[in-house]
Protein backbone atom coordinates (compact mmCIF):
# COMPACT_ATOMS: atom_id res chain seq x y z
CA UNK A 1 14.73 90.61 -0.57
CA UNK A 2 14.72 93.08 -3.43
CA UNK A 3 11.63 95.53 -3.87
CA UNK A 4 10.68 98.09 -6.15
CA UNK A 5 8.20 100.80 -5.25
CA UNK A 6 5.70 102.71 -7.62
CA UNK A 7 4.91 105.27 -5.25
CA UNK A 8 2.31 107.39 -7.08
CA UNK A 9 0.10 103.76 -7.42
CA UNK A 10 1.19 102.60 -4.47
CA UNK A 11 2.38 99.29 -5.75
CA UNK A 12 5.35 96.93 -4.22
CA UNK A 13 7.14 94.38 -6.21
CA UNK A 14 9.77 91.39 -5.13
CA UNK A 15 12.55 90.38 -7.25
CA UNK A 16 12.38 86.53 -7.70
CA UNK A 17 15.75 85.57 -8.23
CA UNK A 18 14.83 81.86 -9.90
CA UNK A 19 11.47 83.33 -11.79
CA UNK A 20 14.41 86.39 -12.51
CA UNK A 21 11.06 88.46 -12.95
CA UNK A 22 9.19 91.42 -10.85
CA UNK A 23 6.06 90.20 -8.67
CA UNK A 24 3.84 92.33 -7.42
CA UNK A 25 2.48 91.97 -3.69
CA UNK A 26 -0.75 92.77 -2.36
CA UNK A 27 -2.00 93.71 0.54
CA UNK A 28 -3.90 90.98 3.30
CA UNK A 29 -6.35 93.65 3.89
CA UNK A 30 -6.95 94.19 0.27
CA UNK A 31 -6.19 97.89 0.30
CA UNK A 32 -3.29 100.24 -1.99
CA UNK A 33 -0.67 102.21 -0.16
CA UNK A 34 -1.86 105.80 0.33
CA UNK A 35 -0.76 108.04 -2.00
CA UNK A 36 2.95 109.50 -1.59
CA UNK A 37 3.79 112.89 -0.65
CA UNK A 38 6.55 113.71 -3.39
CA UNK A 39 6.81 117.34 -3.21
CA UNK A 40 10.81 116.79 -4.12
CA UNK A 41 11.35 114.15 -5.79
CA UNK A 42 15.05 114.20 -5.79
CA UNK A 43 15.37 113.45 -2.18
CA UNK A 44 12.35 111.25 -1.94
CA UNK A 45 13.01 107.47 -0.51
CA UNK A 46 11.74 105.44 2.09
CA UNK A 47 13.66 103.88 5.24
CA UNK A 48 13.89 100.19 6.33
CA UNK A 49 15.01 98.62 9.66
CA UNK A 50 14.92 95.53 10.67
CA UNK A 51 14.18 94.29 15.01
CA UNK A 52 16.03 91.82 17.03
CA UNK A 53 14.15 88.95 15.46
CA UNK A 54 15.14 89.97 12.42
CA UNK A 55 11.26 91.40 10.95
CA UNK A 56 11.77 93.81 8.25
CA UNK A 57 9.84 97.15 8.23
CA UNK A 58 9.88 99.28 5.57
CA UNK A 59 8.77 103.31 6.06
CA UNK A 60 7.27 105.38 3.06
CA UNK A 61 6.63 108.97 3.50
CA UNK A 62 2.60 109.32 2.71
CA UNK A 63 0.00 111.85 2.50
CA UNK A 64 -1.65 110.10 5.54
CA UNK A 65 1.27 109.74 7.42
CA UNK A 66 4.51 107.57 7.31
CA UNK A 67 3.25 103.89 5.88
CA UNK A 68 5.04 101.13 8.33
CA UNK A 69 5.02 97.92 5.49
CA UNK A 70 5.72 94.56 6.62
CA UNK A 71 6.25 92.56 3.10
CA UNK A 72 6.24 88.76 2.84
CA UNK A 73 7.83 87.74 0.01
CA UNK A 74 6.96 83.85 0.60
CA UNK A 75 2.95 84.58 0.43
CA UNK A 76 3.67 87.75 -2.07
CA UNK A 77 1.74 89.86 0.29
CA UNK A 78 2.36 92.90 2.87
CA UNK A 79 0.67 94.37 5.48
CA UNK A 80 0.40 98.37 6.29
CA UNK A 81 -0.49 100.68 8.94
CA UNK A 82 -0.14 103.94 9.45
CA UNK A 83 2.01 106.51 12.07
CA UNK A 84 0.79 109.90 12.07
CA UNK A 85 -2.61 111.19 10.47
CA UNK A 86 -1.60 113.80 8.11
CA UNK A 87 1.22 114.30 5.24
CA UNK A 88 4.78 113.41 5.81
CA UNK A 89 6.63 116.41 4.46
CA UNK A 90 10.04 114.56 4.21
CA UNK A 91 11.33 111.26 3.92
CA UNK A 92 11.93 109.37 7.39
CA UNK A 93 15.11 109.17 9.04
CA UNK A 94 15.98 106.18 11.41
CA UNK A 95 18.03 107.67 14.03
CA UNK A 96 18.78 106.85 18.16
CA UNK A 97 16.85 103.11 17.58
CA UNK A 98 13.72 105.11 16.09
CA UNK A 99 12.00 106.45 12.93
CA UNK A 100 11.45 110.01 12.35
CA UNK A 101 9.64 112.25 10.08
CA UNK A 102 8.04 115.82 9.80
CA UNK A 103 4.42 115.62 9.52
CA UNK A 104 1.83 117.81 8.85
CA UNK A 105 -1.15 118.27 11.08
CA UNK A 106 -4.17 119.89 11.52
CA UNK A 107 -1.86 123.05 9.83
CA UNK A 108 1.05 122.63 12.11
CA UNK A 109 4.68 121.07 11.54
CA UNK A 110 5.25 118.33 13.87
CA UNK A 111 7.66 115.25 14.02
CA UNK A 112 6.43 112.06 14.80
CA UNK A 113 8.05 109.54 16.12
CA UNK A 114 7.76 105.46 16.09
CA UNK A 115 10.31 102.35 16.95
CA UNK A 116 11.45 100.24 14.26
CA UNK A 117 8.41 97.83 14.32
CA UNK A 118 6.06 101.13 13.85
CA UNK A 119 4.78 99.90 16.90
CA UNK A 120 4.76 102.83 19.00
CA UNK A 121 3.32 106.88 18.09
CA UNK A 122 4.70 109.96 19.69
CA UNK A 123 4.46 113.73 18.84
CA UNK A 124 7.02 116.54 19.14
CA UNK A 125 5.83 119.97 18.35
CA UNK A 126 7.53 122.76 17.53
CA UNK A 127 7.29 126.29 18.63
CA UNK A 128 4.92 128.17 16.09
CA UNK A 129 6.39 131.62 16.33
CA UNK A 130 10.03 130.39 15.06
CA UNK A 131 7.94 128.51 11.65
CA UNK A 132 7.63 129.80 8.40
CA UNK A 133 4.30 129.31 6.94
CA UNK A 134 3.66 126.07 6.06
CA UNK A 135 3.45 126.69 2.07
CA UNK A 136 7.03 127.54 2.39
CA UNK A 137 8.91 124.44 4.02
CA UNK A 138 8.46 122.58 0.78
CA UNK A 139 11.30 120.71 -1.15
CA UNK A 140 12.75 119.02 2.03
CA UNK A 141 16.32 117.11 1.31
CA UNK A 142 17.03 113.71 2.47
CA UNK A 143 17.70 113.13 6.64
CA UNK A 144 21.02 113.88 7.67
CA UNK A 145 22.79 112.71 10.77
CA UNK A 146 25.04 112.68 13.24
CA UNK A 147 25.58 111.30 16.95
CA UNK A 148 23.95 114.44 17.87
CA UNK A 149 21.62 115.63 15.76
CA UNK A 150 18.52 114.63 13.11
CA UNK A 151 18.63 117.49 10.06
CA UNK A 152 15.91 118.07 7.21
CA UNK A 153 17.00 120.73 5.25
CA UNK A 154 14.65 123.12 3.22
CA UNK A 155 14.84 125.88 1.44
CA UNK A 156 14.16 128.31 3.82
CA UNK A 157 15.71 126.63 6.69
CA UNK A 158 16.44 123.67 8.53
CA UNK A 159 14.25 121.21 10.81
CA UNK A 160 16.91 119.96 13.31
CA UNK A 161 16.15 117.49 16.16
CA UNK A 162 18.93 117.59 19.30
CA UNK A 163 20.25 114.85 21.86
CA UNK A 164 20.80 116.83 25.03
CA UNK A 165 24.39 115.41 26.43
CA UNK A 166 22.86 114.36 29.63
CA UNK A 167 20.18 112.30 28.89
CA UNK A 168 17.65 110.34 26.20
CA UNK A 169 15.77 113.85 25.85
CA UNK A 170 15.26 115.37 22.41
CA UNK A 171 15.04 119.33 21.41
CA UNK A 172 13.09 119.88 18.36
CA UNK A 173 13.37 123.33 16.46
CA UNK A 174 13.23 125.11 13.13
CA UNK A 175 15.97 127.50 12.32
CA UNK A 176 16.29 129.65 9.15
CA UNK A 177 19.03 129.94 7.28
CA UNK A 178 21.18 133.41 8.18
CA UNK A 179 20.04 136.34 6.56
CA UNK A 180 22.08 136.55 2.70
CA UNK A 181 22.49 132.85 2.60
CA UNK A 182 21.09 130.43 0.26
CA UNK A 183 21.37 126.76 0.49
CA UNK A 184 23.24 125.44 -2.67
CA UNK A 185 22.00 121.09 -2.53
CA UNK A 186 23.04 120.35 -6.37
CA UNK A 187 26.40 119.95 -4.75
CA UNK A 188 25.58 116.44 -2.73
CA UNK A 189 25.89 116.26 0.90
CA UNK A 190 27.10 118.02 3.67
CA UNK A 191 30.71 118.10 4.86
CA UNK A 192 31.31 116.32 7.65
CA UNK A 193 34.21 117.04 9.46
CA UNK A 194 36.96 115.02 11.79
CA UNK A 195 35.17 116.60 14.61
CA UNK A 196 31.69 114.97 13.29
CA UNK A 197 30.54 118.71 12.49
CA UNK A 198 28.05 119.29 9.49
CA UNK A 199 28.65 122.09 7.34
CA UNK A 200 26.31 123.03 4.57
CA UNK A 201 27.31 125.01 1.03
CA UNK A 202 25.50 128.00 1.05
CA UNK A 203 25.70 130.89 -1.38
CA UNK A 204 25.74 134.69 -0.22
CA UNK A 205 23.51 136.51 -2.43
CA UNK A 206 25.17 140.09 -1.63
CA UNK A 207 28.68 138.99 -3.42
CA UNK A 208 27.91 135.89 -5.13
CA UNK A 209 30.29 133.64 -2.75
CA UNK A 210 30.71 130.68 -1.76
CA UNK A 211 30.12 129.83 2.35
CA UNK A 212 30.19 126.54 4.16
CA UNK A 213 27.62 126.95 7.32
CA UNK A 214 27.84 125.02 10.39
CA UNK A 215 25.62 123.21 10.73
CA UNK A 216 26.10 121.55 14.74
CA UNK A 217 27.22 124.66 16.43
CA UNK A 218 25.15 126.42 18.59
CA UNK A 219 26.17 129.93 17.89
CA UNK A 220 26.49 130.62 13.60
CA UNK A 221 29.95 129.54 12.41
CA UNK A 222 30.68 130.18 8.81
CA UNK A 223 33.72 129.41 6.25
CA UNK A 224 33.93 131.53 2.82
CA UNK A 225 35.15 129.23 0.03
CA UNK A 226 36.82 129.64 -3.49
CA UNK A 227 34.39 127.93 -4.73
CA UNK A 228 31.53 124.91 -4.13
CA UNK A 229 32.94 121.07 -4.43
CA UNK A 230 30.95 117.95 -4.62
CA UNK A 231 30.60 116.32 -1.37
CA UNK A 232 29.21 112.98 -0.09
CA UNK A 233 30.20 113.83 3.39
CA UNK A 234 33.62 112.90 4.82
CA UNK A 235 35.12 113.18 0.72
CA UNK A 236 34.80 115.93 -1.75
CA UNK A 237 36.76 116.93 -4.74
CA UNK A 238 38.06 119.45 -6.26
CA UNK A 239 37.37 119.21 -9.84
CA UNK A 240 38.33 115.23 -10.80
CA UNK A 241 40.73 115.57 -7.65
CA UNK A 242 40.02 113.95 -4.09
CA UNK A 243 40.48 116.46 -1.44
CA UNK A 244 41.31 115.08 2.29
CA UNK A 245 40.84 118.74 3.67
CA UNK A 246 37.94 120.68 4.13
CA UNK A 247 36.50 122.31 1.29
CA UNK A 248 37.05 125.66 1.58
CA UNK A 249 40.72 124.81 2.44
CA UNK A 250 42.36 125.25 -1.57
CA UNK A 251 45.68 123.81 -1.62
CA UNK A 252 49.09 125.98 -1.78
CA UNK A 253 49.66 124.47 -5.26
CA UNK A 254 48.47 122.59 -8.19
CA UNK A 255 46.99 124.04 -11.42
CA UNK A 256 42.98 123.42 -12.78
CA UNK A 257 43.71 124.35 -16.09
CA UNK A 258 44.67 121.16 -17.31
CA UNK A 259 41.61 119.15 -15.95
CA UNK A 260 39.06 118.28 -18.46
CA UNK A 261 36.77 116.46 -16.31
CA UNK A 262 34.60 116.90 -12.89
CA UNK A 263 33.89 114.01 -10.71
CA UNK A 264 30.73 113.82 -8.61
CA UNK A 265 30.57 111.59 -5.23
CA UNK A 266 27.84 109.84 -5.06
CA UNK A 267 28.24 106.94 -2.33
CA UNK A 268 31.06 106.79 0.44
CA UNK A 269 32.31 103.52 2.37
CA UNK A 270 32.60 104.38 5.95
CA UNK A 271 35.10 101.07 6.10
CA UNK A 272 37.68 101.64 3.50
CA UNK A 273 36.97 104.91 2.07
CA UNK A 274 36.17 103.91 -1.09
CA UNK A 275 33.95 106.23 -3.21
CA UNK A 276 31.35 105.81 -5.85
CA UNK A 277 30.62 108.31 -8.22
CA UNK A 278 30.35 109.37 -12.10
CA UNK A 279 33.26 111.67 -13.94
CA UNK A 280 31.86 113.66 -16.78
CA UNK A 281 33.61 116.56 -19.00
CA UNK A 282 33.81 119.58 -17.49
CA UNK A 283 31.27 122.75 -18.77
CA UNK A 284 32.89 125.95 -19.49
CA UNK A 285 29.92 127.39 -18.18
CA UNK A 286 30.69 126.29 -14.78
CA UNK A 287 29.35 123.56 -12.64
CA UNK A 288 26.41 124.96 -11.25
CA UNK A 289 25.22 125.61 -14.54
CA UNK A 290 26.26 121.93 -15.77
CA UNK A 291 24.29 120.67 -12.48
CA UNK A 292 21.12 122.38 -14.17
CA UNK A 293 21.21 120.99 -17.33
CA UNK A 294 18.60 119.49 -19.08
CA UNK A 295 20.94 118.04 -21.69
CA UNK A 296 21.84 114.17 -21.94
CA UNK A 297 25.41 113.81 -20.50
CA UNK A 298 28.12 110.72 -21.04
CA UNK A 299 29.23 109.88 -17.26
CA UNK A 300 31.92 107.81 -16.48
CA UNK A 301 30.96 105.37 -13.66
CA UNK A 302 34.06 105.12 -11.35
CA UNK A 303 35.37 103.92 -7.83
CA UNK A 304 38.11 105.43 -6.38
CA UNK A 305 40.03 103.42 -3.64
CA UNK A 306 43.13 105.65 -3.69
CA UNK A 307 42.85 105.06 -7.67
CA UNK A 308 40.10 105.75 -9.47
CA UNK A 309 38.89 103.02 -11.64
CA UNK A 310 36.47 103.16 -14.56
CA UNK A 311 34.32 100.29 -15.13
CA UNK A 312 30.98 101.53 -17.01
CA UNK A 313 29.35 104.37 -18.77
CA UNK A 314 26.05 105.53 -19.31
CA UNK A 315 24.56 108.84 -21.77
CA UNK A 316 21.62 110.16 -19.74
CA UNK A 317 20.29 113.27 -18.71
CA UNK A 318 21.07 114.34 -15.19
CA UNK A 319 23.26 111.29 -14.67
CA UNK A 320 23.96 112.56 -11.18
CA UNK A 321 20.30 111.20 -10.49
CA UNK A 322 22.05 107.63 -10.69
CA UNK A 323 20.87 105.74 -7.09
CA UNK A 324 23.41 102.74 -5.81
CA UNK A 325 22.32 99.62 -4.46
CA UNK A 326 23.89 96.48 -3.53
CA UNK A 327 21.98 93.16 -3.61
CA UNK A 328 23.21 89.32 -3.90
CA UNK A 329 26.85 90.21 -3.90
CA UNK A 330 26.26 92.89 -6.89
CA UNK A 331 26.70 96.44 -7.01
CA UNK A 332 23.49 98.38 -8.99
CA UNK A 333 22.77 101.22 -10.82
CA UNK A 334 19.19 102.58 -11.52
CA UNK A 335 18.31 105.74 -13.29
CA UNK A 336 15.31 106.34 -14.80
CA UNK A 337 16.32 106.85 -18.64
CA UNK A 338 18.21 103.34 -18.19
CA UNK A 339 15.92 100.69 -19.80
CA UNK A 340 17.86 98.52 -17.53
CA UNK A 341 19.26 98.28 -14.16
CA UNK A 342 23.08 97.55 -14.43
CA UNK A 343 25.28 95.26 -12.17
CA UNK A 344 28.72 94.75 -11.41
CA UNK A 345 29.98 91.54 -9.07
CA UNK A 346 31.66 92.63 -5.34
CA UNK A 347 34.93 91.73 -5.03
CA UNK A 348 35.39 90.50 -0.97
């Protein structure tokens, strides 16, 4: 099934494909959603997972904890309950056959921890002396992962949660970012190399450079870069260019005066290593400046494949913001400015 959340109401609404019209669901209990925690609403978004029997659970960061929703689209209702009494800081990640999530309680950062029927409540604290305050771990980015590790990133450092090699035991911890580096996120995910290593754009704020920091080593590994490409993980690109190497490798030739355009990964295929993403004209002032702007852009919707392929446009501002979705054999494309959402049909 399709839904559509309006968080701040806490409303849910199922797509009925033969009414072709929004319905709204309601709760058996006759009570709303709890009000959402949206303290960055770039990375906000909620987490679904489905059991053995094939029950669908969706997770929605809350202010009274992470909201474990069970909709039924053939009765137009849903039931809720909640995991962890206090704010979810960050979105949820599902990671190791679990859901995760940082959650504030009784003034302390914890993580919280449930299976994927919500079924199930445990708490992993964190060692006070390494935190921040807690007014400073705002604007926490998406979950990343790996086989080894659970990352929220903030700005002023990075909630990580660790497999030990040995056994199903976790390490939780909170580790700053090195002193002089800044966390540049505008520029989409981290890298993740062959290896299965994270590394995070930073910028130094002594010089002005560029750094990629690693973020799975134990001890601080750093690379300097040229300067900052877009990234959706295994991909980036240098200017409208598709770059196999790491970032801060710059080839031994090639010239960038002749590009006119910047492409921006959005979405990666882990199968064929296709990429989705938008192409839009390149600013003389420089990308992180263009990634700022609160100007309405033209952005060239395109897939790349080996080729890149154009097949839509749209003139919105921030059209980075775009958010992919397949559903019924379609590809979608939602942004708020759009007074529609647009589809394309999946070739197999």
């Amino acid at each position: 099934m399709l839904l559509a959340l309006e968080p701040r109401k806490g409303q849910i609404f199922v797509w009925l494909e033969k009414a072709r019209q929004w319905q709204e669901l309601h709760d058996e209990q006759g009570s709303l959603i709890a009000p959402v925690h949206d303290a960055n609403k770039k990375a906000w978004r909620a987490e679904a997972a489905s059991s053995s029997a094939q029950h669908s659970m969706l997770f929605v960061p809350t202010e009274e904890g992470i909201a474990c929703i069970a909709p039924n689209a053939a009765s137009l209702s849903y039931s809720v309950h909640y995991i962890g009494q206090g704010a979810a800081l960050a979105a949820p990640g599902k990671w190791t056959d679990s859901i995760w999530a940082p959650v504030e309680k009784d003034g302390q950062l914890n993580v919280v921890r449930t299976d994927l029927q919500g079924r199930s409540e445990e708490w992993l604290s964190l060692d006070t002396e390494t935190l921040p305050p807690l007014s400073g771990l705002n604007s926490f980015q998406a979950p990343i992962s790996s086989a080894r590790n659970l990352v929220w990133m903030c700005n002023a450092g990075r909630l990580q949660i660790t497999r030990k090699s040995t056994s199903n035991e976790v390490l939780v911890s909170f580790l700053p970012w090195p002193d002089g580096l800044v966390p540049q996120f505008d520029f989409g995910s981290p890298y993740q190399a062959k290896d299965g290593d994270l590394w995070q754009l930073c910028q130094n704020t002594t010089d002005r450079t560029y750094e990629y920091l690693n973020l799975s080593a134990r001890q601080t590994m750093r690379e300097i870069a040229e300067q900052p490409r877009p990234c959706t993980g295994q991909f980036n690109y240098r200017l409208a260019q598709r770059v196999h190497t790491a970032p801060w490798t710059e080839p031994g030739h090639g010239h960038d005066g002749a590009q006119t355009s910047v492409v921006l990964p959005q979405l990666e295929s882990t199968n064929n290593n296709a990429v989705l993403g938008i192409r839009v004209e390149k600013s003389p002032q420089g990308m992180a400046n263009m990634l700022r702007s609160k100007e309405r852009q033209r952005a060239i919707l395109i897939c790349e494949t080996g080729s890149q392929t154009a097949f839509g446009q749209v003139m919105v501002t921030a059209p980075w913001c775009l958010r992919w979705f397949m559903h019924n054999h379609k590809l979608w494309a939602f942004h708020p400015e759009l007074r529609a959402i647009f589809g394309w049909e999946l070739a197999s």
